[in-house]
C-alpha atoms as a PDB file:
ATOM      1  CA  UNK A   1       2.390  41.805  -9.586  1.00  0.00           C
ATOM      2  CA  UNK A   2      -1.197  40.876  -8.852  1.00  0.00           C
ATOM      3  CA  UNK A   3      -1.275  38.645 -11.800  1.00  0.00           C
ATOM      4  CA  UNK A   4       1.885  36.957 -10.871  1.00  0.00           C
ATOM      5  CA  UNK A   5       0.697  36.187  -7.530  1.00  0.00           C
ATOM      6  CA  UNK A   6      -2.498  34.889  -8.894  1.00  0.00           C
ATOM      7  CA  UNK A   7      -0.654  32.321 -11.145  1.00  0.00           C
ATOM      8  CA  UNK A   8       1.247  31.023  -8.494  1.00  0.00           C
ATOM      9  CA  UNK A   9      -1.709  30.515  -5.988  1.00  0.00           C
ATOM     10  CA  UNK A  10      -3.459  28.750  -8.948  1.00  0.00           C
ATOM     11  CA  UNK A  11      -0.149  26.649  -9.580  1.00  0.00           C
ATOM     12  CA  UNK A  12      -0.374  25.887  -6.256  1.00  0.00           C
ATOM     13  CA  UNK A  13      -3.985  24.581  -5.753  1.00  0.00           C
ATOM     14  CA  UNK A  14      -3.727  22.343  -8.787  1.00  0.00           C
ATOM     15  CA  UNK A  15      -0.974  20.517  -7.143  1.00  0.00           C
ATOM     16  CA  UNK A  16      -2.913  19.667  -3.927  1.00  0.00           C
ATOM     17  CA  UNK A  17      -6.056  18.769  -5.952  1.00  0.00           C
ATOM     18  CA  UNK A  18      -3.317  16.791  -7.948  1.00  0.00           C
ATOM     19  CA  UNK A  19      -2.091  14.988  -4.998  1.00  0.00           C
ATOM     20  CA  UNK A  20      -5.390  14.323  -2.874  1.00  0.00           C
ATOM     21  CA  UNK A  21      -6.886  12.519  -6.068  1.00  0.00           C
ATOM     22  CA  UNK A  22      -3.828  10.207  -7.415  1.00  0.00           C
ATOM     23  CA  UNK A  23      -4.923   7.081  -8.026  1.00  0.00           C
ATOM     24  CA  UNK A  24      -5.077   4.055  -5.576  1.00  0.00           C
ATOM     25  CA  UNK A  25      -4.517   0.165  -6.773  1.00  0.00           C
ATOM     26  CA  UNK A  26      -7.799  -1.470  -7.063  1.00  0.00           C
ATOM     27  CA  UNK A  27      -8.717  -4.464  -4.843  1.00  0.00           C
ATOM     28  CA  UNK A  28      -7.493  -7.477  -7.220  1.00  0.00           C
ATOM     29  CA  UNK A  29      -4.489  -5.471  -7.776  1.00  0.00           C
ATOM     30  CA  UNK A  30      -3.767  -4.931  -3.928  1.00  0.00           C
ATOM     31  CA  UNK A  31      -4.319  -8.557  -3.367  1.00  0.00           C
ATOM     32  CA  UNK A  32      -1.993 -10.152  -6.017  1.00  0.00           C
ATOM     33  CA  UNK A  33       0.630  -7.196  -5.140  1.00  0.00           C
ATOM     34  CA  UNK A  34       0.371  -8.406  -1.586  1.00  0.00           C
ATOM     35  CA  UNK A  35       1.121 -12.218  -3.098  1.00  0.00           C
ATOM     36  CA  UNK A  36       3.792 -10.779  -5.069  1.00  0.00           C
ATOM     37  CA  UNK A  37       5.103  -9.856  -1.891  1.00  0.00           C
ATOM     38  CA  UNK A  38       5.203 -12.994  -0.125  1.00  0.00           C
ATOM     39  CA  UNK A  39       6.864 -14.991  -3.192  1.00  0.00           C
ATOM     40  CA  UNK A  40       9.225 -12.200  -3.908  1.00  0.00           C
ATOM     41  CA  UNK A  41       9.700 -10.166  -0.560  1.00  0.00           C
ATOM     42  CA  UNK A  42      11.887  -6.350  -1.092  1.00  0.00           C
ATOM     43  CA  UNK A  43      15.671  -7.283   0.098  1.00  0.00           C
ATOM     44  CA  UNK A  44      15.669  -5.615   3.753  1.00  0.00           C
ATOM     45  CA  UNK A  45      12.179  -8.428   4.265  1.00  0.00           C
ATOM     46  CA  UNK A  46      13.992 -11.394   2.797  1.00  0.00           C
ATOM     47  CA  UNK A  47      14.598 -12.684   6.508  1.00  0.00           C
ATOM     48  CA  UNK A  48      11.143 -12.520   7.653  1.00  0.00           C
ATOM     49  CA  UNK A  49       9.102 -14.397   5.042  1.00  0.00           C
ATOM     50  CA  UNK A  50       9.065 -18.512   4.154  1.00  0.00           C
ATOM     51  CA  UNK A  51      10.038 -20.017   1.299  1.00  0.00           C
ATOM     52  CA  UNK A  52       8.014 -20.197  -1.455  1.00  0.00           C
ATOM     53  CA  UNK A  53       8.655 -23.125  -3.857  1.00  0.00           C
ATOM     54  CA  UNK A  54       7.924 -22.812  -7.878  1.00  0.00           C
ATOM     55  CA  UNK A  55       6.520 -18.895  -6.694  1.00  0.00           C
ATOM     56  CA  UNK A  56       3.254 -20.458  -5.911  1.00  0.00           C
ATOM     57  CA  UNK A  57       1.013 -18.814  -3.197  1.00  0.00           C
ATOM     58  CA  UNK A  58      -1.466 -20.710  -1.526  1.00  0.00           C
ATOM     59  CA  UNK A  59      -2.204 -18.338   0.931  1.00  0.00           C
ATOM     60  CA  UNK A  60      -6.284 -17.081   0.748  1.00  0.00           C
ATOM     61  CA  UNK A  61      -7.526 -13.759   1.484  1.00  0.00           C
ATOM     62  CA  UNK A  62      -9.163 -13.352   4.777  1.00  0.00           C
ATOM     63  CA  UNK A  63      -9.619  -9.870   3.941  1.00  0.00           C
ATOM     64  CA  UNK A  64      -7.807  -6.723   2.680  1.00  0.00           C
ATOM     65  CA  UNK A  65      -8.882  -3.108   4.127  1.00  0.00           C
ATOM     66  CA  UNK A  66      -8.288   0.605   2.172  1.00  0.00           C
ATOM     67  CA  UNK A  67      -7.290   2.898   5.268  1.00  0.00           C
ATOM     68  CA  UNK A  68      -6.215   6.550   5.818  1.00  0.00           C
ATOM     69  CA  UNK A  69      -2.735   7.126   6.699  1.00  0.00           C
ATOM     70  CA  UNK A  70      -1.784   8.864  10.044  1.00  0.00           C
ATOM     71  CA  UNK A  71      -0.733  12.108  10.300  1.00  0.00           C
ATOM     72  CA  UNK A  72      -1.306  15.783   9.124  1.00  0.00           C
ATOM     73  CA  UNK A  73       0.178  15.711   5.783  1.00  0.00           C
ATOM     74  CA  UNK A  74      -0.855  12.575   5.074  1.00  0.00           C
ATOM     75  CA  UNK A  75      -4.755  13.535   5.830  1.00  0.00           C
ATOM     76  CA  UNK A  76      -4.526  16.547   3.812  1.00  0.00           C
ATOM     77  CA  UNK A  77      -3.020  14.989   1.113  1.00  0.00           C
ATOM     78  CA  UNK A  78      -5.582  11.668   1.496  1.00  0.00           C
ATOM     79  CA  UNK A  79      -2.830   9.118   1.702  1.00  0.00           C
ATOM     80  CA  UNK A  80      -4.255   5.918   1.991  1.00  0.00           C
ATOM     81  CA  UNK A  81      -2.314   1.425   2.913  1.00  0.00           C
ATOM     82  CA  UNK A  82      -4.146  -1.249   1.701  1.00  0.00           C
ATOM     83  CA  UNK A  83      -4.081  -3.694   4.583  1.00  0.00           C
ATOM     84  CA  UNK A  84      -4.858  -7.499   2.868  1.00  0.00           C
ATOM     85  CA  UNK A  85      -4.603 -10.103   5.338  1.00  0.00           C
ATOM     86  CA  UNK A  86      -3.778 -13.549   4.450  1.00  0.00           C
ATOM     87  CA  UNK A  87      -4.408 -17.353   5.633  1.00  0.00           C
ATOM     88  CA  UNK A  88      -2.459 -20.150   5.301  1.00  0.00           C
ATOM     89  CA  UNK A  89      -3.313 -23.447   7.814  1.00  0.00           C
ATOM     90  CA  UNK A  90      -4.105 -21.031  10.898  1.00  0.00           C
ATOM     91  CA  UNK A  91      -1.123 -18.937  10.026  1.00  0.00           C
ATOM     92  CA  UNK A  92      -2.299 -15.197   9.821  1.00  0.00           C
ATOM     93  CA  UNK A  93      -0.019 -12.707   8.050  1.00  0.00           C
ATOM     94  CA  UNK A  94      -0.922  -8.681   7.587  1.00  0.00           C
ATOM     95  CA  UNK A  95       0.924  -6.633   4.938  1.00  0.00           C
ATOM     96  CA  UNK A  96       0.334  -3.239   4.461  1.00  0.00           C
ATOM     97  CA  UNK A  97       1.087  -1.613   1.349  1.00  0.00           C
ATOM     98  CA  UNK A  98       1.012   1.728  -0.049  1.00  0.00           C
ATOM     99  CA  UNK A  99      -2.396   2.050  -1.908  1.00  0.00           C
ATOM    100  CA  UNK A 100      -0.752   4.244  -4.914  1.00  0.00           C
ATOM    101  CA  UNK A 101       2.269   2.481  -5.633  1.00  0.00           C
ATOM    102  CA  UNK A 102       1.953  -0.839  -3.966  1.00  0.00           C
ATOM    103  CA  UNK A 103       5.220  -0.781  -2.123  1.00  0.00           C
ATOM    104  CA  UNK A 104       5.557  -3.252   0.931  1.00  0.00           C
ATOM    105  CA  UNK A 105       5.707  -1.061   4.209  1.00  0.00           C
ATOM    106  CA  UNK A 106       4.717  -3.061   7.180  1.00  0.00           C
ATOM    107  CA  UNK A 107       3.392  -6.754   8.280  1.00  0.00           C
ATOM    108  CA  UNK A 108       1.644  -8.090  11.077  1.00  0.00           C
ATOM    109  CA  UNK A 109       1.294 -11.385  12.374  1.00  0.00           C
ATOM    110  CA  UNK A 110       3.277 -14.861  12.351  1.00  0.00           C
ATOM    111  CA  UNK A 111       4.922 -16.177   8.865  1.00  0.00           C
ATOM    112  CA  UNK A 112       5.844 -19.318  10.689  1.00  0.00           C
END
């Protein structure tokens, strides 16, 4: 019984070293992610981002920012967004992305 117990507490502290080290996208990565984004926006931010022509981007990088999530779980657990914030003629746009998989959660700022 002890043995069995064991096992399972060892199971168990593999998978939270397991999930506070997964890997994050670098910082190129993040950054042509986040112009992936703005050429090819997910379906339910279609409305809120311009037209592209020919999928060029010539947005620049004002900066782009590796933060800690919010939250209990999410601290434990060291869930981190990029933030990369990009300029285009005094237009200032935010998107924050998941750092592991680079999905589009949030943005901040105008797109017009």
């Amino acid at each position: 019984m002890k043995k069995l117990i064991l096992v399972i507490c060892m199971i168990v502290l593999l998978g939270i070293a397991y999930a506070y080290q997964t890997p994050i996208l670098d910082t190129n990565v993040a950054i042509e992610q986040a112009k992936k984004h703005l050429v090819t926006p997910p379906k339910e931010w279609q409305a809120s981002f311009p037209k592209e022509e020919d999928g060029i981007v010539a947005w620049e990088v004002n900066k782009s920012v590796l933060t800690k999530r919010q939250g209990f779980w999410n601290g434990f657990t060291n869930k981190r967004n990029w933030e990369v914030t990009l300029v285009l003629e005094g237009s200032q746009v935010t998107l924050v992305m998941n750092a592991t998989t680079g999905k589009l959660l949030d943005i901040y700022g105008s797109l017009n």
